[in-house]
Protein backbone atom coordinates (compact mmCIF):
# COMPACT_ATOMS: atom_id res chain seq x y z
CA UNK A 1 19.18 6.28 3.60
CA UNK A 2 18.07 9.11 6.05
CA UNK A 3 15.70 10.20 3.65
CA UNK A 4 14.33 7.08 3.28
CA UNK A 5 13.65 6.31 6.74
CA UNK A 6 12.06 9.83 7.26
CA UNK A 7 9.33 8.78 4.58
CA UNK A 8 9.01 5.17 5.65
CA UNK A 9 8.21 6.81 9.06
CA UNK A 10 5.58 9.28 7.36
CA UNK A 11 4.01 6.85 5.15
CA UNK A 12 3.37 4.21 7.83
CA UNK A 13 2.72 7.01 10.42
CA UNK A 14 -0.05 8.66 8.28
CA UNK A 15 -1.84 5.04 7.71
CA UNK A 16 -1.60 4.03 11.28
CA UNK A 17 -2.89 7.71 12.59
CA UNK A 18 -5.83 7.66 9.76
CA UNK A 19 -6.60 3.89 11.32
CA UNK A 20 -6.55 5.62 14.64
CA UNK A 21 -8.77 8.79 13.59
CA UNK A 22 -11.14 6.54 12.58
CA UNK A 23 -12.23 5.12 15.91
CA UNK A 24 -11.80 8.57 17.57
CA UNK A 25 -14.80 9.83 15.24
CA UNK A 26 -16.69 7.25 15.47
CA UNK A 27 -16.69 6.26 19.16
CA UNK A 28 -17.22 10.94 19.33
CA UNK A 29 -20.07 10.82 16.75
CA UNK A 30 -21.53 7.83 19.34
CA UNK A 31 -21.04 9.71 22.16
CA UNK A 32 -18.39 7.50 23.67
CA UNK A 33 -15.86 9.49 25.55
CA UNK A 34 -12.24 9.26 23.76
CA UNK A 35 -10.05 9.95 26.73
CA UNK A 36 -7.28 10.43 24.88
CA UNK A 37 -6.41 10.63 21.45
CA UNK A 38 -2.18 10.77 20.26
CA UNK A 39 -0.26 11.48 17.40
CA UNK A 40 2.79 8.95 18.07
CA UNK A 41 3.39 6.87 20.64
CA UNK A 42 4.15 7.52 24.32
CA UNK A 43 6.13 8.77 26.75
CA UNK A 44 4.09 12.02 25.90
CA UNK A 45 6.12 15.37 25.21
CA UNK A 46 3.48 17.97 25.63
CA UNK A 47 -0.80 17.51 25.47
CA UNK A 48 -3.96 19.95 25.54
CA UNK A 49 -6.55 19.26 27.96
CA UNK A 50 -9.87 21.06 28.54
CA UNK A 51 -10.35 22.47 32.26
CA UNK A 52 -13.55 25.03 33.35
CA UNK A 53 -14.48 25.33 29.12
CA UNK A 54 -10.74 26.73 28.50
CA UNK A 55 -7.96 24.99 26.92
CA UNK A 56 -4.70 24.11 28.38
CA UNK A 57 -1.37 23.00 27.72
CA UNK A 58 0.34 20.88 30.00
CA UNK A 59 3.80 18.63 29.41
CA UNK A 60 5.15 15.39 30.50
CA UNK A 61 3.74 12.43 30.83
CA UNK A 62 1.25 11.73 33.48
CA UNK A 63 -1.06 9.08 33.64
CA UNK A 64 -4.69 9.98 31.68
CA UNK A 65 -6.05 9.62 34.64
CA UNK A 66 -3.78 11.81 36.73
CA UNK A 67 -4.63 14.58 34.40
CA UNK A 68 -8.16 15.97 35.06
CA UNK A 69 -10.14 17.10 32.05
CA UNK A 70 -13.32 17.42 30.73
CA UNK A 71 -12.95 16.60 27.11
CA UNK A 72 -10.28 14.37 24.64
CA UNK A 73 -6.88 15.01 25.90
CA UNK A 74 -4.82 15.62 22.37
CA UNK A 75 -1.51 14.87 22.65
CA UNK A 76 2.05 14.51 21.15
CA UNK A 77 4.37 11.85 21.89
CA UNK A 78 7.87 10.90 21.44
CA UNK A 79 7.40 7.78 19.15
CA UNK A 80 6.37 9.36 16.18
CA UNK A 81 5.13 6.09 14.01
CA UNK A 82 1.07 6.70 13.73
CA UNK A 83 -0.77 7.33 16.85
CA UNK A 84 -3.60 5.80 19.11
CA UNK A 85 -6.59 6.60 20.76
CA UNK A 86 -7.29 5.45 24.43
CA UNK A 87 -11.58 5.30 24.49
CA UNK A 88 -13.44 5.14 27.93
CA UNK A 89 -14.52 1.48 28.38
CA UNK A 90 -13.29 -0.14 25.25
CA UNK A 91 -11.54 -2.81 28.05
CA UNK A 92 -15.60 -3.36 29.18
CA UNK A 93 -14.93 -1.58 32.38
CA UNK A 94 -17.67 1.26 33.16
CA UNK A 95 -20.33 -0.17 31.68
CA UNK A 96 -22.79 1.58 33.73
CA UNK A 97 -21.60 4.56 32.43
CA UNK A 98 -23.75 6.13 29.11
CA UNK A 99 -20.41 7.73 27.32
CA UNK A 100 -18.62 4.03 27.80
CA UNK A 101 -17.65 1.91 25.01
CA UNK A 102 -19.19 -0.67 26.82
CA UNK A 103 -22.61 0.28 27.39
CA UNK A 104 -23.24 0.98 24.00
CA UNK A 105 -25.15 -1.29 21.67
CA UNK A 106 -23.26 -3.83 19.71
CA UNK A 107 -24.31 -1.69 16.16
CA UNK A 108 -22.56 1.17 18.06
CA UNK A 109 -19.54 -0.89 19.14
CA UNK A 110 -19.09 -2.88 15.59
CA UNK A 111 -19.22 0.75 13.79
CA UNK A 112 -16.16 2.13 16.41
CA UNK A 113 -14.38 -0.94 15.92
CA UNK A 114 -14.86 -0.66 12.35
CA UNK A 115 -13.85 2.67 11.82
CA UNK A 116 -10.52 2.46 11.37
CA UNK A 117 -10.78 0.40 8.79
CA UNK A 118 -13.21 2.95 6.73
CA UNK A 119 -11.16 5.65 7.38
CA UNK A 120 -7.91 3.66 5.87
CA UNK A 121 -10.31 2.63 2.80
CA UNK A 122 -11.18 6.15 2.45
CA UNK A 123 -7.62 7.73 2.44
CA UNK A 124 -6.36 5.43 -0.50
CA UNK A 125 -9.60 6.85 -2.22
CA UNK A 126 -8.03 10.29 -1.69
CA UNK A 127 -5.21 9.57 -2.59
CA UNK A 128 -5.49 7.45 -5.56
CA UNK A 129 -8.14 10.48 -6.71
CA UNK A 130 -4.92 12.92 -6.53
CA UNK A 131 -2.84 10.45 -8.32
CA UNK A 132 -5.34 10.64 -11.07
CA UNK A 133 -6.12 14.21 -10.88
CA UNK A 134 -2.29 14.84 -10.74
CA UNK A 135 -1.78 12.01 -13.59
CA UNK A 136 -0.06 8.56 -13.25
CA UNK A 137 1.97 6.45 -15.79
CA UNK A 138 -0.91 4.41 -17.55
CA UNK A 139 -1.32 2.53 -20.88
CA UNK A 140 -3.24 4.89 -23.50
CA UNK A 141 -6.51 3.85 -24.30
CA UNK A 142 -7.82 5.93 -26.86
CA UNK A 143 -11.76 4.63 -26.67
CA UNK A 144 -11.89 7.18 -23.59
CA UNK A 145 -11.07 11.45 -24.74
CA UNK A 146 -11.91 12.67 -20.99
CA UNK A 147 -8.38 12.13 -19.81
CA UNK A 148 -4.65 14.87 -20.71
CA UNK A 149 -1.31 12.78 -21.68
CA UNK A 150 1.69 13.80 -21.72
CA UNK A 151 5.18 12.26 -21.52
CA UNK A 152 4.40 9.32 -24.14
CA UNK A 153 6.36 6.68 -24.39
CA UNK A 154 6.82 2.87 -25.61
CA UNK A 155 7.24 0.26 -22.88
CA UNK A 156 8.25 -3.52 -22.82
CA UNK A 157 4.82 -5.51 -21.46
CA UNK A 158 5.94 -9.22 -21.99
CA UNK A 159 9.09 -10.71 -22.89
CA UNK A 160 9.17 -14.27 -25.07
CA UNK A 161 11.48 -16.28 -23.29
CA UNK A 162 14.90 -17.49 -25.20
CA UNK A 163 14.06 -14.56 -27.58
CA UNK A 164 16.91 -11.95 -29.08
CA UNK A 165 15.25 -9.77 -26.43
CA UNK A 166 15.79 -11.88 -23.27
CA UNK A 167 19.31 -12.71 -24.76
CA UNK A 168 19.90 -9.30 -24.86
CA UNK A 169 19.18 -8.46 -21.44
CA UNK A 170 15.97 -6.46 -21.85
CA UNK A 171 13.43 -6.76 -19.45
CA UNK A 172 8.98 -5.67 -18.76
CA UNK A 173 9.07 -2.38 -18.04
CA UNK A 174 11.97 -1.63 -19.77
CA UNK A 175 11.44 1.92 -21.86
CA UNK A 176 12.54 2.54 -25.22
CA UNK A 177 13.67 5.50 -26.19
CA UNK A 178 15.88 5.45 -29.29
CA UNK A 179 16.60 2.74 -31.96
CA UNK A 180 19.89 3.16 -34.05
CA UNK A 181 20.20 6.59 -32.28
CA UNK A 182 16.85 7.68 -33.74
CA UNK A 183 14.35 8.54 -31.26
CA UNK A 184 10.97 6.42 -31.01
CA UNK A 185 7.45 7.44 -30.19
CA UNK A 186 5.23 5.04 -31.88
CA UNK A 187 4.79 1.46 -31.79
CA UNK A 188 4.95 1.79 -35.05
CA UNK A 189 7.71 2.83 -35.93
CA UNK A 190 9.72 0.57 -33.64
CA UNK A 191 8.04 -1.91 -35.71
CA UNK A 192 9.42 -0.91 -39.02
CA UNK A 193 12.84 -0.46 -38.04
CA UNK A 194 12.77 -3.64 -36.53
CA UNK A 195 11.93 -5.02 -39.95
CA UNK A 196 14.64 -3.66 -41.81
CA UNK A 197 17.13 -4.67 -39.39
CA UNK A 198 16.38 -9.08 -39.62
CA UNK A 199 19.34 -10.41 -38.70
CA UNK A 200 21.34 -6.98 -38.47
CA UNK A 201 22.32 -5.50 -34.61
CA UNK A 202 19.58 -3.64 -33.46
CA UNK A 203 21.39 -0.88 -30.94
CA UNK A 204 18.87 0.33 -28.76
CA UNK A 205 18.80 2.97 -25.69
CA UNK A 206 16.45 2.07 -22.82
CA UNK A 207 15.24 3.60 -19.23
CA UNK A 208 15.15 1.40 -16.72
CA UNK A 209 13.69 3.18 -13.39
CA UNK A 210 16.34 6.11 -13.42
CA UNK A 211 19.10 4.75 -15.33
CA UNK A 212 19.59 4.92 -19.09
CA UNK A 213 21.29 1.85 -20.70
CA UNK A 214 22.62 0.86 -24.12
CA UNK A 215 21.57 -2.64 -25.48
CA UNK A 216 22.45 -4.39 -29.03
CA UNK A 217 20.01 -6.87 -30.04
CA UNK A 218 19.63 -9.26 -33.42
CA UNK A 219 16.13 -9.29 -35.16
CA UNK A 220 14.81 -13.05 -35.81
CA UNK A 221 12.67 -13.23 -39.27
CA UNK A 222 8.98 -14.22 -38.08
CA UNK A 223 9.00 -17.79 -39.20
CA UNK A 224 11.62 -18.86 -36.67
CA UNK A 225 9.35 -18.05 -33.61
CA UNK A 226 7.44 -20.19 -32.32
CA UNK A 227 3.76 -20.40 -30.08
CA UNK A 228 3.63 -16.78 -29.96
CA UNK A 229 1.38 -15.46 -27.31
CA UNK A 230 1.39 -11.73 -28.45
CA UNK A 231 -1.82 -10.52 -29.44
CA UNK A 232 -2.28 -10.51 -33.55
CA UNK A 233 -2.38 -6.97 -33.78
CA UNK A 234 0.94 -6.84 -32.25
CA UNK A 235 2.44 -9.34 -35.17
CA UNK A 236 0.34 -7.33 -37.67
CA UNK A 237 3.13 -6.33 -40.45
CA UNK A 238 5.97 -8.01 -38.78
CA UNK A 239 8.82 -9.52 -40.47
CA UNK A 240 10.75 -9.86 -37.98
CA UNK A 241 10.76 -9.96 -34.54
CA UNK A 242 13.38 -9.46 -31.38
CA UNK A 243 10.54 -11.41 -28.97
CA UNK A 244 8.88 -8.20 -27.29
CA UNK A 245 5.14 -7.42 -26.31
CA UNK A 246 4.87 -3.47 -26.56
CA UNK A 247 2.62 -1.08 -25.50
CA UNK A 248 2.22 2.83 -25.53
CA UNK A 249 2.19 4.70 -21.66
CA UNK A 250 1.89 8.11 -20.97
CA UNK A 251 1.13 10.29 -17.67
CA UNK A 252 -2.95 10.48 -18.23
CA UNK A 253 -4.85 13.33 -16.11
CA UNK A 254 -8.24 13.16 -15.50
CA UNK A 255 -10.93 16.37 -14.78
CA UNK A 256 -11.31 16.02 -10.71
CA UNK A 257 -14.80 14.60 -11.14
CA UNK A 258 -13.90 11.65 -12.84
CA UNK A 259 -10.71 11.26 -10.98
CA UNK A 260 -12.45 11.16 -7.59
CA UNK A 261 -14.99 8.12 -9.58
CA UNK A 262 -11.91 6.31 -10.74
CA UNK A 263 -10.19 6.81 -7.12
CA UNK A 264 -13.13 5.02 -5.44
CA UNK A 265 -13.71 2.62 -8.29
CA UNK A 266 -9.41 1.64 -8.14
CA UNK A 267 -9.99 0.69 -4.87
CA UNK A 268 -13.14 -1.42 -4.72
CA UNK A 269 -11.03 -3.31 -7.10
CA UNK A 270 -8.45 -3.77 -4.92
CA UNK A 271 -9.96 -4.51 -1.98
CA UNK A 272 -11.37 -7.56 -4.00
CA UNK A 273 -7.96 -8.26 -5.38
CA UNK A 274 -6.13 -7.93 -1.39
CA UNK A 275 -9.13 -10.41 -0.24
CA UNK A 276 -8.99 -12.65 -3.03
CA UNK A 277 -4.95 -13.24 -2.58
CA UNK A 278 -5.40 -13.57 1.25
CA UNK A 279 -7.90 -16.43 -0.11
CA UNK A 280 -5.30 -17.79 -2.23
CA UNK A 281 -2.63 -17.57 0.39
CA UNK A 282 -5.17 -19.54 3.21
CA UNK A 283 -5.86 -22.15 0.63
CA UNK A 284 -1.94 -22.64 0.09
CA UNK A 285 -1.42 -23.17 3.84
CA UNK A 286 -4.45 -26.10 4.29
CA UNK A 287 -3.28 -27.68 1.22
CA UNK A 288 0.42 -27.23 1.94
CA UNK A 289 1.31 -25.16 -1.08
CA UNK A 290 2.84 -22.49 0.98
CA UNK A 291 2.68 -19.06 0.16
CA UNK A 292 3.65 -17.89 -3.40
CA UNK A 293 4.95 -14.46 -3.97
CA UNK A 294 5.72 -14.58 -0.24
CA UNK A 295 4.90 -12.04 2.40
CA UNK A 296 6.79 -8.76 2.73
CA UNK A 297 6.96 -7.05 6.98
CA UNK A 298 8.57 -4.08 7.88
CA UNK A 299 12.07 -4.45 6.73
CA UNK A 300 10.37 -4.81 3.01
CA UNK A 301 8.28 -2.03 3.46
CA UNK A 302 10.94 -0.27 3.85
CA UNK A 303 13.20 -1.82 1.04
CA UNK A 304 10.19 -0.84 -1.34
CA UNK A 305 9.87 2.67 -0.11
CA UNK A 306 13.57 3.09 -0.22
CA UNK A 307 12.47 1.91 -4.46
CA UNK A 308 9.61 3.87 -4.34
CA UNK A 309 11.16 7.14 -3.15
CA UNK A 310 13.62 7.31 -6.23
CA UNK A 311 10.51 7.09 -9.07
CA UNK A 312 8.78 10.32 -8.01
CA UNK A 313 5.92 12.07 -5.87
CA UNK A 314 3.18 10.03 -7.73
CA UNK A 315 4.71 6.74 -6.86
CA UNK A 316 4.43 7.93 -3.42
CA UNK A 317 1.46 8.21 -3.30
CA UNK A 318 0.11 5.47 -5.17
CA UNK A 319 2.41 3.71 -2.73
CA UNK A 320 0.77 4.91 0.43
CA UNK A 321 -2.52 4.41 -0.62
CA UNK A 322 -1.81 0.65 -1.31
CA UNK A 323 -0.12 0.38 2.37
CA UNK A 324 -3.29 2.21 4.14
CA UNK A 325 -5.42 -0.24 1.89
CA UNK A 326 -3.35 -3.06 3.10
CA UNK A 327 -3.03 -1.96 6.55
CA UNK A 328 -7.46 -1.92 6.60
CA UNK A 329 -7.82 -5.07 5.20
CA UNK A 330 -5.53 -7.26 8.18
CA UNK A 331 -6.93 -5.90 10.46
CA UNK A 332 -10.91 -6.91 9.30
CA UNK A 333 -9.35 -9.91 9.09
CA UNK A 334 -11.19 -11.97 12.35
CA UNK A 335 -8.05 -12.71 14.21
CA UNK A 336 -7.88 -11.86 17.98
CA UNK A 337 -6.26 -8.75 18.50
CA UNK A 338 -7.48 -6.94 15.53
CA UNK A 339 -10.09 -5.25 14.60
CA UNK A 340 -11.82 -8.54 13.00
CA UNK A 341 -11.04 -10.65 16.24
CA UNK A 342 -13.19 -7.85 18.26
CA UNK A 343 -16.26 -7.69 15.43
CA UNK A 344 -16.71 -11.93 15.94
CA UNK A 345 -17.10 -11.69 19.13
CA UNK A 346 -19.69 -8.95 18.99
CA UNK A 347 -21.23 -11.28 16.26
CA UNK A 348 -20.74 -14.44 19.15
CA UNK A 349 -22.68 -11.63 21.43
CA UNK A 350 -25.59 -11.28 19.48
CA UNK A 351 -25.85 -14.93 18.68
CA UNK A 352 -25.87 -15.56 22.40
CA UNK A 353 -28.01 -13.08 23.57
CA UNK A 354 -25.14 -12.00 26.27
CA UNK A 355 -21.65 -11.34 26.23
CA UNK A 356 -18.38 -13.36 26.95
CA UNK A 357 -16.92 -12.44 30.02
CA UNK A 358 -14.38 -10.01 29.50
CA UNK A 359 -11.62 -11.79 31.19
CA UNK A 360 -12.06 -14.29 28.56
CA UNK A 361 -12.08 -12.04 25.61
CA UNK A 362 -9.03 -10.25 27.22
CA UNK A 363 -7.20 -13.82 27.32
CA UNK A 364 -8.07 -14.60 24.16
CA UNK A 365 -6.70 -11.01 22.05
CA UNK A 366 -3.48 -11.31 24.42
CA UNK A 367 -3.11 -14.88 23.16
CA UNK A 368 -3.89 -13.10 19.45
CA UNK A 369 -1.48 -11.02 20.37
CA UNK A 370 1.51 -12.53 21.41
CA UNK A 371 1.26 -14.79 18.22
CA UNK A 372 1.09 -12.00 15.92
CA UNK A 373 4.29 -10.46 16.92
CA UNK A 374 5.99 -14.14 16.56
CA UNK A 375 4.48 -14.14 12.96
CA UNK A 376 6.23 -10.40 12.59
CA UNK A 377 9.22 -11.81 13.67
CA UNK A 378 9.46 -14.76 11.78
CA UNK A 379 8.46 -12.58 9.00
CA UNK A 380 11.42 -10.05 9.86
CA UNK A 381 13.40 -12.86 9.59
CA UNK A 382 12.77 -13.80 6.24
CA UNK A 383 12.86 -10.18 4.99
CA UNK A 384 16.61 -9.80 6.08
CA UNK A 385 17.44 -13.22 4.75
CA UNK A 386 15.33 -11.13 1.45
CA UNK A 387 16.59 -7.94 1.52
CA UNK A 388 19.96 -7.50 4.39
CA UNK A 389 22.21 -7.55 1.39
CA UNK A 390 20.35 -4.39 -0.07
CA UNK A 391 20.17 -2.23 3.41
CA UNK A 392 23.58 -3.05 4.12
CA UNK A 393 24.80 -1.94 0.99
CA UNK A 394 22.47 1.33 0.88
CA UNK A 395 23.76 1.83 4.26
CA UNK A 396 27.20 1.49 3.52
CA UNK A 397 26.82 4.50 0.37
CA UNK A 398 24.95 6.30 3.19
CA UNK A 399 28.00 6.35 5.42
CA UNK A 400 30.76 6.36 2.35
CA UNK A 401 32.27 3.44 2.92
């Protein structure tokens, strides 16, 4: 449990604090003064300032503008989930002023507002590039001889439903490492033993995440399935079946050069796949569908990095990339509050030749705001009507009760 909630803390820590890095570069490399710039939230426990060219260290937690300095006051704070970055102007106040957010152009002010964003698209490119350099479970494809495996294996990919299989409590992802106590590397061979087992107990050993499990199945003869969606190479030789859809995985390297290619390409991919679901999901909510699959908040976040922590370092990371992806695509999203909200009305600026008065704008991304954090907790809700049986129970083994 304490473990877990260390990494949840990391994970979502490093993807705000990239977020937050992001407009800190951007509004430097604009030459927009970043007043401050923290690594968790406040009250502040110590922070270095620049006075007369030197730098200093100074503790506590006075106001920014108690504190005088001539540069970016770094600091460290108490709260330590992500970070933030306080920029000179970015309310519209001291416009008159050349390093204020404000007086900039609106290029200037969509590419600070924007940055965060990049910067979380650019660490899950890092990090999915590691987690091919390193190697991640993937199914072989032998057409491509540029990539190392090790660690091969067979793994369930579909499951025919009412099938000896199902019946027998297997399930996708399911790993099979031994039939009739012989061990199995091949597709195969799984195949063959299969077919000289019709209608005789199968007894088959399994990994399922980190457990290893025993399970006795019966092999059907062919002709007594039915509308068989495997693929025909998959039946090819068959005589009998026990109503599973296999393929071959292994941990697959790749040189760093291609691995940094397939890191960027992986998440073009799924930035189309995140936008395309949020699509989905708007459609659903016109129409009245609802949402399918549902949405996961904090609470699941940390249910599935509680999952996450016990399959391994790569997993991790794979992990945290998808969260920092996630985390950069709400908030493009144009909803008041978030970054999207603040790039339409830049976009409403430029249309009208002048901008909205700030008062408004202010109104309008508190109103954002406020209904954002109802939506968290009404998705909070759901995730311990989801998930409290799982925390309490981890908690409970925590505690040894």
């Amino acid at each position: 449990m304490l473990v877990t909630i260390i990494v949840f803390i990391l994970i979502l820590g490093v993807s705000i604090f990239v977020h937050e890095f992001g407009h800190f570069i951007f509004a430097k490399r604009r030459g927009v003064k970043v007043e401050e710039f923290g690594f968790g939230y406040p009250p502040r426990i110590l922070g270095l300032k620049k006075v007369n060219g030197r730098r200093k260290l100074f503790f506590g937690n006075q106001k920014t503008e108690e504190i005088k300095s001539e540069d970016t006051i770094y600091s460290l704070n108490w709260l330590p989930i992500g970070g933030f970055v306080k920029i000179k102007g970015e309310a519209g106040e001291k416009a008159e002023d050349e390093d204020s957010f404000a007086h900039k152009k609106i290029w200037e002010r969509g590419l600070i507002i924007s940055g965060g964003v990049l910067m979380n698209f650019v660490l899950c490119m890092i990090l999915l590039s590691i987690v091919f350099s390193l190697g991640s479970p993937q199914v072989i494809d032998k057409s491509n001889k540029n990539f190392k495996i090790k660690d091969e294996r067979i793994e369930i990919i579909s499951l025919l439903k009412d099938s000896p299989a199902e019946k027998a409590g297997l399930k996708i992802g399911d790993e099979i490492l031994e039939v009739n106590g012989e061990k199995v590397y091949k597709i195969e061979d799984f195949k063959e033993k299969v077919n000289q087992s019709v209608n005789q107990p199968l007894n088959l050993k399994i990994k399922r995440f980190d457990k290893i499990l025993e399970k006795k199945v019966i092999p059907r003869p062919l002709t007594e399935f039915k509308n068989i969606s495997f693929q025909t190479e998959e039946l090819e030789g068959s005589k009998a079946l026990i109503g599973v859809g296999l393929v071959k995985v292994g941990t697959i390297s790749y040189p760093w050069y291609l691995a940094i290619w397939k890191g960027i390409k992986t998440t073009i991919i799924l930035i189309g796949k995140f936008i395309w679901f949020i699509f989905l999901m708007v459609k659903g909510l016109i129409l009245g569908k609802g949402i399918k699959g549902g949405v996961t908040g904090p609470i699941g976040i940390a249910v599935l990095t509680n999952q996450v922590v016990h399959l391994g370092f790569i997993y991790l990371l794979q992990f945290t990339a998808l969260l920092s992806l996630n985390l950069g695509i709400i908030n493009i999203l144009p909803i008041p509050a978030l970054d999207g909200g603040r790039l339409v009305f830049l976009l409403i600026e430029k249309i009208r030749g002048r901008k909205i008065k700030i008062e408004i704008e202010n109104a309008i991304h508190t109103f954002g705001f406020i209904a954002l954090m109802i939506i968290v907790l009404i998705v909070t809700y759901f995730d311990l009507a989801r998930y409290g049986g799982k925390i309490i129970g981890v908690f409970k083994r925590t505690i040894g009760w």
